[in-house]
C-alpha atoms as a PDB file:
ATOM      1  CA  UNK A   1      -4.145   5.545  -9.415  1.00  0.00           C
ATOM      2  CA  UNK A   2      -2.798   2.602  -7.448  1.00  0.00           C
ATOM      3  CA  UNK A   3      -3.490  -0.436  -9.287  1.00  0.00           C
ATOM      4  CA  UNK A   4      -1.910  -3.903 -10.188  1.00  0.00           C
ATOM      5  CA  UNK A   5      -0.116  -2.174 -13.275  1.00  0.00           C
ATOM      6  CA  UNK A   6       1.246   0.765 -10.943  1.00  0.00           C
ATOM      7  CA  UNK A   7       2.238  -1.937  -8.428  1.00  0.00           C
ATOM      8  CA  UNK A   8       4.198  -4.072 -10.081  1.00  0.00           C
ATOM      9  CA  UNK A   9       6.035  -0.918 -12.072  1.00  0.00           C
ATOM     10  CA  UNK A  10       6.746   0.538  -8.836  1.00  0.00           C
ATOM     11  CA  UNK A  11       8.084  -2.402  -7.223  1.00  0.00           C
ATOM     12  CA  UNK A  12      10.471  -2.915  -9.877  1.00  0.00           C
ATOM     13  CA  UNK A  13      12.505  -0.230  -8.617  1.00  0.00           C
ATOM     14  CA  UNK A  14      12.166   0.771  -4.946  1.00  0.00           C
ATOM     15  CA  UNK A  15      11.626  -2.080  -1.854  1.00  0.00           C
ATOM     16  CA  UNK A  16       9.122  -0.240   0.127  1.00  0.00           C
ATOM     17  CA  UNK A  17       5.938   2.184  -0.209  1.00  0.00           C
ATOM     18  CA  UNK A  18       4.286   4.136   2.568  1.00  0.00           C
ATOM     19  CA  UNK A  19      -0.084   4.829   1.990  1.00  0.00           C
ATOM     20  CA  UNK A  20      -2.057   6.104   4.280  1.00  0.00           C
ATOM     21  CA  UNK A  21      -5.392   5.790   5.558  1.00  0.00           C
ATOM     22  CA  UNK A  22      -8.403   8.524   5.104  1.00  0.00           C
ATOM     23  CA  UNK A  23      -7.251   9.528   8.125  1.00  0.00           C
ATOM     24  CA  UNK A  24      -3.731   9.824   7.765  1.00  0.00           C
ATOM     25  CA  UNK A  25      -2.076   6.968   9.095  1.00  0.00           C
ATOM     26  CA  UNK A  26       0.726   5.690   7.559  1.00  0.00           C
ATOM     27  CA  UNK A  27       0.963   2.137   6.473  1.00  0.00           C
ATOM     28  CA  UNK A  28       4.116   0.502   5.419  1.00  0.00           C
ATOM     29  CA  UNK A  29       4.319  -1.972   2.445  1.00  0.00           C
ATOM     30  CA  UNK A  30       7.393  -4.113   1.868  1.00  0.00           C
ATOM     31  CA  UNK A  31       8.889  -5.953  -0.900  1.00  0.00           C
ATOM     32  CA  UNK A  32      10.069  -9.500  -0.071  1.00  0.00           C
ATOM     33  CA  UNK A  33       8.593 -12.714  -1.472  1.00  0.00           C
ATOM     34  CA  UNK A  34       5.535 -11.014  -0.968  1.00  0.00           C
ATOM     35  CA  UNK A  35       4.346  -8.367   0.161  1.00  0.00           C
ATOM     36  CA  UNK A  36       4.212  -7.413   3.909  1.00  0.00           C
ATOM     37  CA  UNK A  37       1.975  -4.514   5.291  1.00  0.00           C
ATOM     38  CA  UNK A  38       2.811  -2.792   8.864  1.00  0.00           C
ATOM     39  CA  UNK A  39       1.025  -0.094  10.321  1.00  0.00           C
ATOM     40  CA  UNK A  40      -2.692   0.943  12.046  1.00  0.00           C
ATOM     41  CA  UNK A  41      -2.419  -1.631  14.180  1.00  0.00           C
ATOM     42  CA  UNK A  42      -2.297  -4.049  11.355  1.00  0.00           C
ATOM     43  CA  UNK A  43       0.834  -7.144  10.307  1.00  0.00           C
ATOM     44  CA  UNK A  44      -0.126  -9.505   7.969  1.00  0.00           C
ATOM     45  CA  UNK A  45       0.984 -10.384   4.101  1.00  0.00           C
ATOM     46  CA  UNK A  46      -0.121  -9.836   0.992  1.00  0.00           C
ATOM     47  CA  UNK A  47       0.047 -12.410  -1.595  1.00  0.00           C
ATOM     48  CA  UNK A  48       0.455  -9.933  -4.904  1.00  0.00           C
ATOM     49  CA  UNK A  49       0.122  -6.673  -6.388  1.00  0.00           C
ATOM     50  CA  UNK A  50      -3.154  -7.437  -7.647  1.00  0.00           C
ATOM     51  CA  UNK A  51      -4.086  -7.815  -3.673  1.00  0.00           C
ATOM     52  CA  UNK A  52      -2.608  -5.334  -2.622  1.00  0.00           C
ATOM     53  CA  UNK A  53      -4.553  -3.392  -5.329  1.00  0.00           C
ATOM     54  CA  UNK A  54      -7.881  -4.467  -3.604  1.00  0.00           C
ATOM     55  CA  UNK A  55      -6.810  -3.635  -0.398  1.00  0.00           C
ATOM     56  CA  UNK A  56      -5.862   0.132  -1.689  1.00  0.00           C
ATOM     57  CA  UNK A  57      -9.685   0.373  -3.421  1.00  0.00           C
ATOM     58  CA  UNK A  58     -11.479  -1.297  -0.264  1.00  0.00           C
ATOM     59  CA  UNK A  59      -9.690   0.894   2.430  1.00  0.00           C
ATOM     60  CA  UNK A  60      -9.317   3.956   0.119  1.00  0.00           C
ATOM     61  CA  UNK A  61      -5.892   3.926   0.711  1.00  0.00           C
ATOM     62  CA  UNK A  62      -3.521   6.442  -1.021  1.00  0.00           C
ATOM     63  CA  UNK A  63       0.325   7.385  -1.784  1.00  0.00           C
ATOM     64  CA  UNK A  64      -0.029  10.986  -0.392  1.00  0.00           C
ATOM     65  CA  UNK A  65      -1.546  12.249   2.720  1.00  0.00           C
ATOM     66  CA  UNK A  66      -4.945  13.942   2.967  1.00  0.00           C
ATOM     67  CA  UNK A  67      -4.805  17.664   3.588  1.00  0.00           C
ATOM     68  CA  UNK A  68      -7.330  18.883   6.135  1.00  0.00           C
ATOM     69  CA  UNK A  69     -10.101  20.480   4.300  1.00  0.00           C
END
């Protein structure tokens, strides 16, 4: 489940995660001060895990891509 708990674990150890979209398009989050998000046409920052948490629920985001069912 991606949540604030798996977010900040995760971060701990690797710089950069890659979720994608219902529709399989890959979105690119980055460790810095923050946390940056590049992909679907989208650029912008996200303040913290807990964020970046709601922004995983509200666009159903996920760390593995959808198979084609």
């Amino acid at each position: 489940m991606l949540n604030k708990e798996f977010f900040d674990k995760y971060f701990k150890f690797h710089n950069k995660i890659i979720l994608y979209t219902k529709d399989n398009i890959p979105l690119t989050i980055s460790k810095a001060y923050h946390f940056h998000l590049n992909g679907g046409h989208q650029d912008f920052d996200i303040h913290d895990s807990q964020d970046l948490e709601e922004l995983c629920e509200y666009y159903k985001l996920s760390d593995e891509k959808h198979s084609d069912k």
